[in-house]
Protein backbone atom coordinates (compact mmCIF):
# COMPACT_ATOMS: atom_id res chain seq x y z
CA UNK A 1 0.00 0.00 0.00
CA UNK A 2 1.61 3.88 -0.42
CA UNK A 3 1.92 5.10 2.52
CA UNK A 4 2.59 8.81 3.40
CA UNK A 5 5.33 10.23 4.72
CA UNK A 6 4.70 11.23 7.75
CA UNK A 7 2.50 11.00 10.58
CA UNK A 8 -0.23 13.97 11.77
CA UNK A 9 -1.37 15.10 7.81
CA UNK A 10 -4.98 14.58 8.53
CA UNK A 11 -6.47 16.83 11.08
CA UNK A 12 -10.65 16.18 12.09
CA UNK A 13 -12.99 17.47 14.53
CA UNK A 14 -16.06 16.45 15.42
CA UNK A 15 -18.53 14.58 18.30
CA UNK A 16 -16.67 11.47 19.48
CA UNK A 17 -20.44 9.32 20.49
CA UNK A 18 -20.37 5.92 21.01
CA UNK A 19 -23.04 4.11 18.86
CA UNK A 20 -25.78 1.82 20.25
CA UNK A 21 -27.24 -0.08 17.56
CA UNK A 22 -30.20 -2.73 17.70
CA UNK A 23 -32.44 -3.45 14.83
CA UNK A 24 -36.45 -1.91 16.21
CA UNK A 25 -39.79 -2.28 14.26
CA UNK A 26 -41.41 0.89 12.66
CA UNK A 27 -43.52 1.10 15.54
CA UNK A 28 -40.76 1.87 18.22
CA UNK A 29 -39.74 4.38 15.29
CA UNK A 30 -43.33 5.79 15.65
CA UNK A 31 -43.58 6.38 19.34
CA UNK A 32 -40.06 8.67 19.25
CA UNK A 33 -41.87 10.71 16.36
CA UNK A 34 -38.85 9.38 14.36
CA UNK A 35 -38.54 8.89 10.64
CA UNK A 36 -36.70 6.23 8.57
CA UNK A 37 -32.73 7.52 7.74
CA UNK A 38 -33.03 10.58 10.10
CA UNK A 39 -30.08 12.08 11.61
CA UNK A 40 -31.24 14.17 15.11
CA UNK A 41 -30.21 15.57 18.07
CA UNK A 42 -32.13 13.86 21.25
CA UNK A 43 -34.87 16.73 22.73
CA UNK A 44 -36.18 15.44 26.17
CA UNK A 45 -38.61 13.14 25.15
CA UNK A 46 -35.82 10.66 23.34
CA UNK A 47 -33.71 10.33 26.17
CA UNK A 48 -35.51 6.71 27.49
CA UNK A 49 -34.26 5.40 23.96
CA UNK A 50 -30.93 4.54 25.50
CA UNK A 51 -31.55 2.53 28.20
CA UNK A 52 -34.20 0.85 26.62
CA UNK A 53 -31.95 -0.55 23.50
CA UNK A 54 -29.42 -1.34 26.17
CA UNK A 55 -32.14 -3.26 27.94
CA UNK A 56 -34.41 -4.98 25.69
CA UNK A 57 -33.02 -4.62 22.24
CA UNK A 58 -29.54 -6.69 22.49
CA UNK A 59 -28.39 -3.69 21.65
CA UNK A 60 -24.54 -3.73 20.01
CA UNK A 61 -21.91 -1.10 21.34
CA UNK A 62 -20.00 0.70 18.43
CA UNK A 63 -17.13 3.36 17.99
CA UNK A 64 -19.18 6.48 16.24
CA UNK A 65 -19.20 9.97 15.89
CA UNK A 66 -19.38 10.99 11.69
CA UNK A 67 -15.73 12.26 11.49
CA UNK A 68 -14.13 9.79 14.28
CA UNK A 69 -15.54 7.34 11.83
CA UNK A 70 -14.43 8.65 8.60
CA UNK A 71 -10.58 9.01 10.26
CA UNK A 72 -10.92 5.52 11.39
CA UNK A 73 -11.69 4.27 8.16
CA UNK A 74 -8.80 6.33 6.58
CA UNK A 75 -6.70 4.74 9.11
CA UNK A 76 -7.77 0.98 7.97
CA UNK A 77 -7.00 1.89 4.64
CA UNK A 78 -4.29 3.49 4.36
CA UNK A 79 -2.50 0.92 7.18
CA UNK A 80 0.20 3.07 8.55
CA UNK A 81 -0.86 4.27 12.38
CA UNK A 82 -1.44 8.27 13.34
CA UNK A 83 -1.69 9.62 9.78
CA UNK A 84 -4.96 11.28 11.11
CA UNK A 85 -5.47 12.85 14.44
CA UNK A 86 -8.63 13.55 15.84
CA UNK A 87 -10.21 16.23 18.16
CA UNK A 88 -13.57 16.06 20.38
CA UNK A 89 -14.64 16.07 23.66
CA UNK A 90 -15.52 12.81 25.91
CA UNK A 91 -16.50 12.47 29.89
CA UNK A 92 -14.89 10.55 31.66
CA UNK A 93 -16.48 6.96 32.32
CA UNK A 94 -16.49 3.51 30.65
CA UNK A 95 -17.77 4.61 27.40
CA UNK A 96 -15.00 7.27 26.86
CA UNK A 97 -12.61 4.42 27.37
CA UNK A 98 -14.60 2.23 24.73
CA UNK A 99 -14.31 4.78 22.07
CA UNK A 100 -9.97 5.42 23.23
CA UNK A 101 -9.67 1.59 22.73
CA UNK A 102 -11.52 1.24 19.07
CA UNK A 103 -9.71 4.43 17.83
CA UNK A 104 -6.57 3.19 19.10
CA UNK A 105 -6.88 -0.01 17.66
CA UNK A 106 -7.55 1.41 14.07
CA UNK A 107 -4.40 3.58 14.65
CA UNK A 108 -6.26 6.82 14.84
CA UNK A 109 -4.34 9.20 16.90
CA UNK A 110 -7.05 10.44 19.52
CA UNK A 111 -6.40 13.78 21.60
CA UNK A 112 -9.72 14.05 22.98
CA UNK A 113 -11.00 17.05 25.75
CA UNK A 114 -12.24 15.63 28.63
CA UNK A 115 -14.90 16.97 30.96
CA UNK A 116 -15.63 14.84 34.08
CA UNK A 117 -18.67 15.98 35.26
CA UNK A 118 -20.30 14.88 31.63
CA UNK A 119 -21.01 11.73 30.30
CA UNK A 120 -19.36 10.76 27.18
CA UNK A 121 -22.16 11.01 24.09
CA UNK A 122 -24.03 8.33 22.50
CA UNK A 123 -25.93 7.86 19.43
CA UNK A 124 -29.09 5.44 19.00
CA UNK A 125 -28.59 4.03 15.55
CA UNK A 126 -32.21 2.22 14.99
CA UNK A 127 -31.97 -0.10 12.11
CA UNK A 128 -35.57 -0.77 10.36
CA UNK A 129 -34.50 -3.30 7.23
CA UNK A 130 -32.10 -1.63 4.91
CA UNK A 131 -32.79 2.28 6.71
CA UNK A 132 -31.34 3.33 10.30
CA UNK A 133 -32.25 6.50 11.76
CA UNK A 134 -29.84 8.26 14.39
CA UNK A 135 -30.49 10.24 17.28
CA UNK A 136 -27.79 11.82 18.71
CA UNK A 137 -27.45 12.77 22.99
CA UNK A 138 -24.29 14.66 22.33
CA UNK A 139 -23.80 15.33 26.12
CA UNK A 140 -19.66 15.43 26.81
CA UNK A 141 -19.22 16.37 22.82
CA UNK A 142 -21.38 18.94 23.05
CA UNK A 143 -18.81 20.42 25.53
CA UNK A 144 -16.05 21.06 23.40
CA UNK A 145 -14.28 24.48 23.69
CA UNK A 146 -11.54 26.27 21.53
CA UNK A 147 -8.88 26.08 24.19
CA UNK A 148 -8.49 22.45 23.79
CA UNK A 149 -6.80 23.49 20.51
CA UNK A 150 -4.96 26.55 21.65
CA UNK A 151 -3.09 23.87 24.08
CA UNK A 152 0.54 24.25 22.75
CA UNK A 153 0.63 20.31 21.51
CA UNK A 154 -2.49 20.22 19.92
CA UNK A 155 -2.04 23.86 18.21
CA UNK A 156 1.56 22.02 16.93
CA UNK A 157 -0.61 19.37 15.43
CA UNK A 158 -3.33 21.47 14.03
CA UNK A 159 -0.61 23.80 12.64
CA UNK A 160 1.40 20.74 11.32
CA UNK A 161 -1.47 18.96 9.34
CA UNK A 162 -1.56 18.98 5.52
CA UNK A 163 -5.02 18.41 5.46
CA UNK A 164 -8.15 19.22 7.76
CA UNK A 165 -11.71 17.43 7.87
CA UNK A 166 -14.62 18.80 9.97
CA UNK A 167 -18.33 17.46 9.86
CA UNK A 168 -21.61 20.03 9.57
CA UNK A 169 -22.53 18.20 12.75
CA UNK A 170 -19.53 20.01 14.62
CA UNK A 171 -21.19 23.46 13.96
CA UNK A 172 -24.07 22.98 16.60
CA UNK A 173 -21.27 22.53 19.03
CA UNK A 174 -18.05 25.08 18.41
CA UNK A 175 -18.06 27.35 15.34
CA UNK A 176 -14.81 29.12 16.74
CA UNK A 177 -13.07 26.10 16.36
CA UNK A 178 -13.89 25.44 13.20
CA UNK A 179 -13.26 28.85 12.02
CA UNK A 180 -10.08 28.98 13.67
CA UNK A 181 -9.17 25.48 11.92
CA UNK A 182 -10.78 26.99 8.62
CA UNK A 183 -8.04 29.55 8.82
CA UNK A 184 -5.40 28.00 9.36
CA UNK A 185 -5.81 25.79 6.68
CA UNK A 186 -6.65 29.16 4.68
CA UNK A 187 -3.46 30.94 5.42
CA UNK A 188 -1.12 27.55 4.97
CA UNK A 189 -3.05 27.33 1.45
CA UNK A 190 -3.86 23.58 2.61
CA UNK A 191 -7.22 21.81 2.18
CA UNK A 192 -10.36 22.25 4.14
CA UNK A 193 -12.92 19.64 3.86
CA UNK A 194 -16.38 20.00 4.98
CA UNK A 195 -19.61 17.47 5.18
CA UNK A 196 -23.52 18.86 5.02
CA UNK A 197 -23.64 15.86 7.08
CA UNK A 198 -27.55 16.02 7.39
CA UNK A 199 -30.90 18.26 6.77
CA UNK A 200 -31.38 19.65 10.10
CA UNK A 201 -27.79 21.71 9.88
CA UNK A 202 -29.28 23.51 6.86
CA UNK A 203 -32.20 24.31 8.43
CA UNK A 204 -31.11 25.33 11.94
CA UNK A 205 -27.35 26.04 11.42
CA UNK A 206 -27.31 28.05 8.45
CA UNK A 207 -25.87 31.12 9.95
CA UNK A 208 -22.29 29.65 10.36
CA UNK A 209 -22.56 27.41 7.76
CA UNK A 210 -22.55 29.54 5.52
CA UNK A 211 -19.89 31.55 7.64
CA UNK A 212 -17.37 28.80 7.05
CA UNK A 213 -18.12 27.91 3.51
CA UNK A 214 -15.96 30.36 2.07
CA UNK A 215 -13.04 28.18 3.09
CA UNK A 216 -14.18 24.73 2.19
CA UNK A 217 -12.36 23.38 -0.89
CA UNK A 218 -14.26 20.08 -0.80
CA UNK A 219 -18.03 19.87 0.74
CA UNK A 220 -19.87 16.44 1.05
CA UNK A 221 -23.32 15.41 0.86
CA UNK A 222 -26.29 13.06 0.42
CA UNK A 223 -28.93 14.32 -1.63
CA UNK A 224 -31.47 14.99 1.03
CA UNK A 225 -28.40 17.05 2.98
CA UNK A 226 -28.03 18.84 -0.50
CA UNK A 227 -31.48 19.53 -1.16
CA UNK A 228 -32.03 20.96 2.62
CA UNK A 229 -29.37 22.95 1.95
CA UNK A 230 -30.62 24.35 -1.84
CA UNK A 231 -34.22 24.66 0.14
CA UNK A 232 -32.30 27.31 3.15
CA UNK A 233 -30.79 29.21 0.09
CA UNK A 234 -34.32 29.33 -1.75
CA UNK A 235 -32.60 27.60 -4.96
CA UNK A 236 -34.65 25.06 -6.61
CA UNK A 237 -34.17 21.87 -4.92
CA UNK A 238 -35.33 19.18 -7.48
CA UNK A 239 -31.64 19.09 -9.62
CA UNK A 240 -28.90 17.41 -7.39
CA UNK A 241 -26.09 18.49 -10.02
CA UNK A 242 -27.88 22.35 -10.40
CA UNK A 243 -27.64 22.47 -6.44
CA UNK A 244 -23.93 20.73 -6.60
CA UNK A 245 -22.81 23.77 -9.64
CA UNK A 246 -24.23 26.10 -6.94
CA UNK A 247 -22.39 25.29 -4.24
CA UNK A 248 -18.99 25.02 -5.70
CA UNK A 249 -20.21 28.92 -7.26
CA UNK A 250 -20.90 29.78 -4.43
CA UNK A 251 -18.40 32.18 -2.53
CA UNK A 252 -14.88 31.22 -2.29
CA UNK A 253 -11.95 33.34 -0.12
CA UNK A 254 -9.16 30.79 -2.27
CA UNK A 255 -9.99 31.56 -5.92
CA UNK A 256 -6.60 29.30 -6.85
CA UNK A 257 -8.37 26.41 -5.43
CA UNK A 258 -12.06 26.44 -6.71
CA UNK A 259 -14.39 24.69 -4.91
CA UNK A 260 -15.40 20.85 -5.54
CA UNK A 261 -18.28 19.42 -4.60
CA UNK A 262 -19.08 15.69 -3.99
CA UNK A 263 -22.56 14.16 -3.78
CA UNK A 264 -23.59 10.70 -2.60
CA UNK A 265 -27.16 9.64 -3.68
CA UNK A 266 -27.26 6.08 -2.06
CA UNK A 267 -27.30 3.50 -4.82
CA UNK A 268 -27.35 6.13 -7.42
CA UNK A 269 -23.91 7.08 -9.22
CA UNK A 270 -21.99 9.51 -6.94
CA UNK A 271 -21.33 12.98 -8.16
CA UNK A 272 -18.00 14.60 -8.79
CA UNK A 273 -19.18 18.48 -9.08
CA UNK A 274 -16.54 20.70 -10.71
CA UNK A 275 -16.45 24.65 -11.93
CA UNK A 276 -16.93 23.53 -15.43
CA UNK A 277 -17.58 19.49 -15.27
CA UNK A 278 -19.79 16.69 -13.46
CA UNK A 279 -18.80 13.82 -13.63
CA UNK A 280 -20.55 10.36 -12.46
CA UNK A 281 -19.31 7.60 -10.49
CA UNK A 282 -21.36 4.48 -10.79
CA UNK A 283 -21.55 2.65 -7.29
CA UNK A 284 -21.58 -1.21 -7.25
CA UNK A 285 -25.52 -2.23 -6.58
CA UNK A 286 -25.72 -4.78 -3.55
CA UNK A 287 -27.89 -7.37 -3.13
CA UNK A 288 -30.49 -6.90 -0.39
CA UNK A 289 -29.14 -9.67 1.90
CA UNK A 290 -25.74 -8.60 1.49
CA UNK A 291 -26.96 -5.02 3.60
CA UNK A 292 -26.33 -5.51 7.38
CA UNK A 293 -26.99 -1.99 8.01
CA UNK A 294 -26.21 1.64 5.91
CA UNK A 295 -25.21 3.23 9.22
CA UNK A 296 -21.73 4.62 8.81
CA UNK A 297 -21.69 4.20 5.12
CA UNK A 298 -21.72 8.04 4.30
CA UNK A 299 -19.10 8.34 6.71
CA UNK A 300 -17.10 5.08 5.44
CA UNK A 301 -17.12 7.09 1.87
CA UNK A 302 -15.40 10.29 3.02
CA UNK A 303 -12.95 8.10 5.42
CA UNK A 304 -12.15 6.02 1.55
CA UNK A 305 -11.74 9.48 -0.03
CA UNK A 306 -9.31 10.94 2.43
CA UNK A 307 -7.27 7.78 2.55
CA UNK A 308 -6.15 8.39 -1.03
CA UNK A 309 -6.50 12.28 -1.25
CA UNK A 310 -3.77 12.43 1.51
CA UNK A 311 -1.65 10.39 -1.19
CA UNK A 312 -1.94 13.40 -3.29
CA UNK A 313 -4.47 10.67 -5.70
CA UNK A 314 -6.34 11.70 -8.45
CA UNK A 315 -10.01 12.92 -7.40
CA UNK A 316 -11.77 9.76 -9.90
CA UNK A 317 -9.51 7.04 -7.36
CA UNK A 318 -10.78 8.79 -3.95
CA UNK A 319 -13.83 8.44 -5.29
CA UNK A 320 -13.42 5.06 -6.08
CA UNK A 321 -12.04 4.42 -3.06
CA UNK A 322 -14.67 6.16 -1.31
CA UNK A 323 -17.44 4.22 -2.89
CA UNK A 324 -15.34 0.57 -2.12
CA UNK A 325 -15.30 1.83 1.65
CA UNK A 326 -19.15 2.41 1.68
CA UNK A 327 -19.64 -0.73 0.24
CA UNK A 328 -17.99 -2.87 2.33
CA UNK A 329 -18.93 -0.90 5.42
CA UNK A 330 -22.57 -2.02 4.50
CA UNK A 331 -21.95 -5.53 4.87
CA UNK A 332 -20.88 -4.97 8.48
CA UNK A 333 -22.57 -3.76 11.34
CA UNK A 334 -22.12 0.03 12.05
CA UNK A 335 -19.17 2.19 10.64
CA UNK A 336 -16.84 -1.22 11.34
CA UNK A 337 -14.53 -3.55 8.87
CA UNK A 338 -13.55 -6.41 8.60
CA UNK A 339 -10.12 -8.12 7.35
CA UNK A 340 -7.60 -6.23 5.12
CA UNK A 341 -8.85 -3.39 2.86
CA UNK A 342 -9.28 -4.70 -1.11
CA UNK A 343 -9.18 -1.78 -2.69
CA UNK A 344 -7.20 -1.66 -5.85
CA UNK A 345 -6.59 1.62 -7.60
């Protein structure tokens, strides 16, 4: 496998949760006012989910959190230990050491905040058939704060990294970290990576959204993520590559680097959106009974991408790597693998 260089390119931040995952009928769905493939934060009247999965569900115990996942998976690819290094904030308590142990073990290089009077987040992951909805209790994650990277060893790493990656989800939790992040990688003329990550950013995080967009180089999205957003801006929402030749228009502080958008659309060809192209990337159709669950498989995507972007690899291979990284996290429960990575460039 190529390998890079060095160790600390890949910089993410995001909500370190630990997943609890157990496969519930439509009707459980139904009594937490939830919806097939939604992606929420917990209000009061979701907080029984936990215990209950935990309880009566056999509910499974996984490593989560959308860019902890996507680093991970990087990490499994690529093979070589602390490329990436992640920030987020955990409590301190069994769950915190959970999530330590499975990033570890992938060879992610974890330098998480930690507040002991919260407990480390968790994420339901509800799997109905092929769909899983998420609902997310950020609690310790929510609790990040900007001094975590001002700390001289984690400013050294942020400042060191070749490449940064920070989810939509992060901005209901610490916009000045992102922004300071956003510049850095701004005024190093590195990349900045962004995911829409899901609907409810675009409709109730607009405002610094759209304050950081100016310095994304690369945004991600589903086409329900896309479509919230092209529904916040008023564009017409109905074309996925209209909305994608939109965003990458839209403003840019780097004119040397236009923007590229990339946009998943399930088992639909992925998107490669470009200033004056789009191209299509046809994914490989699964059978039904090879789909344990799609939870993690947006985030399994992105971690395939970076894995070979960090290589300095042309955008059609992270692409294709992406899509391989999806598919195979599919056939296993949660944003996990299995065995050595296949995939051949």
């Amino acid at each position: 496998r190529s390998r890079p260089r060095r160790e600390g390119i890949l910089v993410g931040c995001g909500n370190p949760l630990l997943d609890i995952s157990a496969i519930v009928s439509k009707e459980f769905l139904d009594r937490y006012n939830m919806k097939k493939d939604d992606a929420i934060l917990a209000e009061e009247r979701h907080m029984p989910i936990y215990a209950e999965l935990v309880e009566g569900y056999n509910a499974e115990f996984l490593a989560g959190g959308s860019v902890q996942n996507s680093l991970r998976i990087a990490q499994w690819i690529l093979g070589q230990p602390n490329v990436a290094v992640f920030f987020g904030c955990v409590g301190k308590d069994r769950y915190a050491e959970i999530l330590k142990e499975k990033a570890r073990s992938a060879g992610l290089d974890v330098h998480y905040q930690v507040k002991s009077d919260v407990p480390t987040g968790t994420c339901a992951v509800l799997i109905t058939g092929t769909h899983r909805s998420l609902c997310a209790n950020l609690a310790a994650a929510n609790c990040f704060t900007i001094d975590h990277l001002e700390e001289p060893g984690n400013k050294a790493l942020v400042d060191n990294a070749k490449y940064y990656y920070i989810s939509g989800y992060f901005l209901t939790v610490n916009p000045p970290s992102i922004m300071q992040v956003a510049k850095t990688a701004h005024a190093k003329n590195r990349p900045f990576l962004m995911n829409l990550s899901a609907p409810f950013i675009s409709q109730y995080y607009m405002a610094p959204l759209l304050a950081v967009l100016p310095y994304v180089d690369i945004i991600f999205g589903n086409e329900t993520e896309a479509q919230a957003f092209a529904e916040g801006q008023n564009w017409p929402s109905g074309d996925l590559r209209e909305i994608g030749k939109r965003l990458v228009a839209f403003d840019k502080l780097n004119p040397c680097r236009p923007r590229i958008a990339i946009l998943t659309q399930g088992c639909d060809p992925v998107l490669l959106i470009q200033q004056d192209s789009v191209q299509e990337f046809p994914v490989t159709k699964l059978a039904e009974h090879e789909i344990v669950d799609t939870n993690g498989a947006g985030d399994a995507f992105v971690g395939g991408f970076l894995s070979q972007f960090v290589l300095g690899k042309a955008l059609d291979v992270c692409i294709r790597c992406g899509n391989y990284a999806a598919g195979h996290i599919i056939k296993n429960p949660g944003c996990t693998y299995s065995g050595e990575p296949q995939f051949v460039e």
